[in-house]
N, C-alpha and C. Protein backbone atom coordinates (compact mmCIF):
# COMPACT_ATOMS: atom_id res chain seq x y z
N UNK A 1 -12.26 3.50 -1.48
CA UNK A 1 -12.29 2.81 -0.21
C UNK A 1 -13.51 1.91 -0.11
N UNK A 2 -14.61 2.25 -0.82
CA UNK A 2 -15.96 1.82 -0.46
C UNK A 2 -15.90 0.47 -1.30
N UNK A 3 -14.97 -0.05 -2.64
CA UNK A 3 -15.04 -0.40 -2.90
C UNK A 3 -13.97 -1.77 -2.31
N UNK A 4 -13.05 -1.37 -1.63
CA UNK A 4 -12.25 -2.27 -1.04
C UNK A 4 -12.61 -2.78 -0.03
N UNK A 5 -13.47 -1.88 0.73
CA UNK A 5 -14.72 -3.17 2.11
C UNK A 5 -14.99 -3.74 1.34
N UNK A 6 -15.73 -3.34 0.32
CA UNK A 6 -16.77 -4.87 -0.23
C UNK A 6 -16.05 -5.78 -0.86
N UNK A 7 -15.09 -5.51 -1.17
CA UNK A 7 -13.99 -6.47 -2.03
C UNK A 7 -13.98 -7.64 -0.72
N UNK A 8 -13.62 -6.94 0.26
CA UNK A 8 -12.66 -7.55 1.31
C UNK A 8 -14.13 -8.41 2.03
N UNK A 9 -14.97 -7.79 2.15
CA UNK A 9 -16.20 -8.17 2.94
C UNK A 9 -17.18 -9.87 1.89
N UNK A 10 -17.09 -9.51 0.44
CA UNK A 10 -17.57 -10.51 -0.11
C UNK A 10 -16.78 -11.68 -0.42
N UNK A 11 -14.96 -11.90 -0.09
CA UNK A 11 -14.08 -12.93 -0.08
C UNK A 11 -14.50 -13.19 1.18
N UNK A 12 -14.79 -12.27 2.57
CA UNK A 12 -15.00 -13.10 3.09
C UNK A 12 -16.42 -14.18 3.93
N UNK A 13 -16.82 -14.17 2.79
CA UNK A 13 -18.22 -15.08 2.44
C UNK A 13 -17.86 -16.54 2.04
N UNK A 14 -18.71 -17.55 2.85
CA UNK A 14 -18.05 -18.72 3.08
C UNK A 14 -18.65 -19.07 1.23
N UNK A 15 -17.46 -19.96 0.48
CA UNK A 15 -17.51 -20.56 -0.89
C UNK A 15 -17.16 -19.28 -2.09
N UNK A 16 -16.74 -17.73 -1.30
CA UNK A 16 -16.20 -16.92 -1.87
C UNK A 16 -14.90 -17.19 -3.28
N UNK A 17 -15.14 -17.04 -4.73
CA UNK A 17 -13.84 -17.38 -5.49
C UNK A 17 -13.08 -15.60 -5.34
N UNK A 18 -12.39 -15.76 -5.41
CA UNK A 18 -11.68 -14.70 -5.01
C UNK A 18 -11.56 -13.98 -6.84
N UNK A 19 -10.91 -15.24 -7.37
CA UNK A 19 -11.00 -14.79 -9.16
C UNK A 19 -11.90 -13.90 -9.22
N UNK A 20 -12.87 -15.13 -9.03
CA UNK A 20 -14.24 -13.87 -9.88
C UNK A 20 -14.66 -12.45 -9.18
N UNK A 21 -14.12 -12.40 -8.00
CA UNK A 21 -14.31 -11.30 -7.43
C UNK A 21 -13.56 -10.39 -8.17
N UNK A 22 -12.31 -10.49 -8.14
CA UNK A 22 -11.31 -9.61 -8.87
C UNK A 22 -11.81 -9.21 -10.52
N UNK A 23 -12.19 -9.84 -10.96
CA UNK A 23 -12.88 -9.69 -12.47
C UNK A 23 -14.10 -8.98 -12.34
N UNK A 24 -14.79 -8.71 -11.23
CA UNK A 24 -15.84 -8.23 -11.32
C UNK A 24 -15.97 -6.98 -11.17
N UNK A 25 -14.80 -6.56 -9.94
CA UNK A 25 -14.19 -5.41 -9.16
C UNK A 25 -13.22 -5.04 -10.11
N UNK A 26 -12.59 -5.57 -11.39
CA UNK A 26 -11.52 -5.03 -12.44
C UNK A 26 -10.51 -4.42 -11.79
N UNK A 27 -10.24 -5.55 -11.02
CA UNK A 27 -8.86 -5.52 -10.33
C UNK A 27 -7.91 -6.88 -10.58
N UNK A 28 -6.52 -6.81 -10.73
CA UNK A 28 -6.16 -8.17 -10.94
C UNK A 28 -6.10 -9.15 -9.38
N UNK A 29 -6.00 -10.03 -9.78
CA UNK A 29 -5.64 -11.10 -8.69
C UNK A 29 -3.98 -10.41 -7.59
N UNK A 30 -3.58 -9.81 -8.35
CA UNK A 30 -2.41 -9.55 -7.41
C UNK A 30 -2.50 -8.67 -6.14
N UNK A 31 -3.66 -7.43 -6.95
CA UNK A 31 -4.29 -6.58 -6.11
C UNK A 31 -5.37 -6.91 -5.13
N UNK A 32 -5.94 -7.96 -5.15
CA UNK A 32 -7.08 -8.35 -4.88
C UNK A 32 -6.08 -9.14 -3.33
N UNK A 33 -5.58 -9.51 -3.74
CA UNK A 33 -4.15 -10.13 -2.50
C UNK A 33 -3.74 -9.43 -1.82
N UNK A 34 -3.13 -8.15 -2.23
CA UNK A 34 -2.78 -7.48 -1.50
C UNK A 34 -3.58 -6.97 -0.48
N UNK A 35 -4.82 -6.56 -0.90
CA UNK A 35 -5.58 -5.90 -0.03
C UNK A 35 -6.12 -6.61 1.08
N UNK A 36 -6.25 -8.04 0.85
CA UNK A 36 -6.49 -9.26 1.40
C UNK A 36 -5.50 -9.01 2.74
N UNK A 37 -4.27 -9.25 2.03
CA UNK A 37 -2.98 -8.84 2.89
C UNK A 37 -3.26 -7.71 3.98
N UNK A 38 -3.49 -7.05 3.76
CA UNK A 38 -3.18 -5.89 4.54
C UNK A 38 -4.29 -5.69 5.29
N UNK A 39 -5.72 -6.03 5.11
CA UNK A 39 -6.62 -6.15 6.11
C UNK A 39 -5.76 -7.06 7.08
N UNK A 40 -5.55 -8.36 6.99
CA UNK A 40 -5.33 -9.37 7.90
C UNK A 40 -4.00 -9.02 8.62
N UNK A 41 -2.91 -8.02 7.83
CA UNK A 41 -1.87 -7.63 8.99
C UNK A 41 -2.32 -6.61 9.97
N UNK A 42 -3.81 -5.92 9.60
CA UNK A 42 -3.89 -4.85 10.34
C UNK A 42 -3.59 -3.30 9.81
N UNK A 43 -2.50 -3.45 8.56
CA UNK A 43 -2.67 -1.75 7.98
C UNK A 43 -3.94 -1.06 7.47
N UNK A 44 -5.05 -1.86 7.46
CA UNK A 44 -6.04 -0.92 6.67
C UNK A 44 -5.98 -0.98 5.10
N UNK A 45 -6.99 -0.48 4.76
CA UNK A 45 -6.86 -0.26 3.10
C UNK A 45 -6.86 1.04 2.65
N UNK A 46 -6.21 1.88 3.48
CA UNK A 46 -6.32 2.73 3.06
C UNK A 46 -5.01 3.02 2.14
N UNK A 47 -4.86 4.69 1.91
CA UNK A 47 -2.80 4.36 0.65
C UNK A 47 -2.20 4.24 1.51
N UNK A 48 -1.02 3.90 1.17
CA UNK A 48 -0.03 3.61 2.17
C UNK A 48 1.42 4.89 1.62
N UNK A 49 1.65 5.15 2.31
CA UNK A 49 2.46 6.17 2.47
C UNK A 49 3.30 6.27 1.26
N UNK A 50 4.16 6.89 0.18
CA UNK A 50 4.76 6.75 -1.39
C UNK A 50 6.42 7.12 -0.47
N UNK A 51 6.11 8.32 0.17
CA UNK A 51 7.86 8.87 0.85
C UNK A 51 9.02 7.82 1.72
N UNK A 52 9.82 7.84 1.33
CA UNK A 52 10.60 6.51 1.98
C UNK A 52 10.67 7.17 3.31
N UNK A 53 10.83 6.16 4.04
CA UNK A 53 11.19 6.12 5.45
C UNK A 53 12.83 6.34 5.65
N UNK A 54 13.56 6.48 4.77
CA UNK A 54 15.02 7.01 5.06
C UNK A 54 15.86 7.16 3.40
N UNK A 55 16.83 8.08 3.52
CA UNK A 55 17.32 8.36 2.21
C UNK A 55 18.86 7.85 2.78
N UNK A 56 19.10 6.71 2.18
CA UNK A 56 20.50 6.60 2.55
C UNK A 56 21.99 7.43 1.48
N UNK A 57 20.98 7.66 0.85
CA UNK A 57 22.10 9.21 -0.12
C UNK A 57 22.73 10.49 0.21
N UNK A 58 21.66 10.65 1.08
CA UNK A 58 21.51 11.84 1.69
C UNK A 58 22.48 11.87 2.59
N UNK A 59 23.11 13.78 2.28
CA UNK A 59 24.46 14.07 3.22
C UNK A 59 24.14 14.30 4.46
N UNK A 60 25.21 14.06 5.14
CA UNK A 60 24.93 14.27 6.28
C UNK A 60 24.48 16.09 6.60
N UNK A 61 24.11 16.41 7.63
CA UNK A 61 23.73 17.59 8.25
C UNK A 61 24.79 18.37 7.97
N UNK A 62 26.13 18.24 8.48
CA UNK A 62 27.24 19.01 8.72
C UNK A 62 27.87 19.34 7.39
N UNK A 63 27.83 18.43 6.69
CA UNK A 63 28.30 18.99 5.33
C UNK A 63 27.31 19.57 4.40
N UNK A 64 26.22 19.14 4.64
CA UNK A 64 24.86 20.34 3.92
C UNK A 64 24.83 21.70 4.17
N UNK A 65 25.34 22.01 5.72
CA UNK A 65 25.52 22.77 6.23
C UNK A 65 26.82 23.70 5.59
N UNK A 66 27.61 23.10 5.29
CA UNK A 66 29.27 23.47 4.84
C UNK A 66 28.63 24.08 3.41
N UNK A 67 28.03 23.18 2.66
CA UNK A 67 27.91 23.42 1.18
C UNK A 67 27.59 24.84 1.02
N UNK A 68 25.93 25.03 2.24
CA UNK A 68 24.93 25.96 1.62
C UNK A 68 26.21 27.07 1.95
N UNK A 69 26.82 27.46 3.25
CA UNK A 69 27.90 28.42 3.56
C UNK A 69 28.29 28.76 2.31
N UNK A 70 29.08 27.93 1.55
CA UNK A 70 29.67 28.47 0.73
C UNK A 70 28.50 28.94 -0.80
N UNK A 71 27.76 28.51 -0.56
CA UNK A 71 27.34 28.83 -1.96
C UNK A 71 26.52 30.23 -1.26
């Protein structure tokens, strides 16, 4: 985390290259964006959650329900 303030804190220094930041911090440019990103939407830098927000596979209740019965 300590390292993503300063990431985020020294781009934003006026004549900041963002490259060389990322090379310095041995992070690529993609990452170096992202984090960029996500300060400026407001999520933070902190992790961001891995568990999906919905399983559209997943049976419904009533027949999960049916299955376990029988087994």
């Amino acid at each position: 985390m300590d390292q993503r303030r300063e990431f985020v804190s020294l781009v934003g220094q006026e004549g900041a290259n963002i490259s060389l930041l990322c090379r310095r911090f041995g992070i690529s440019r993609q990452t170096g964006y992202k984090w960029l990103g996500r300060v400026r939407s407001g999520e933070g830098l902190g992790e961001l959650r891995r568990r999906p927000l919905h399983s559209p596979g997943r049976c419904e209740a009533m027949l999960e329900a049916a299955v376990l019965a029988v087994r």
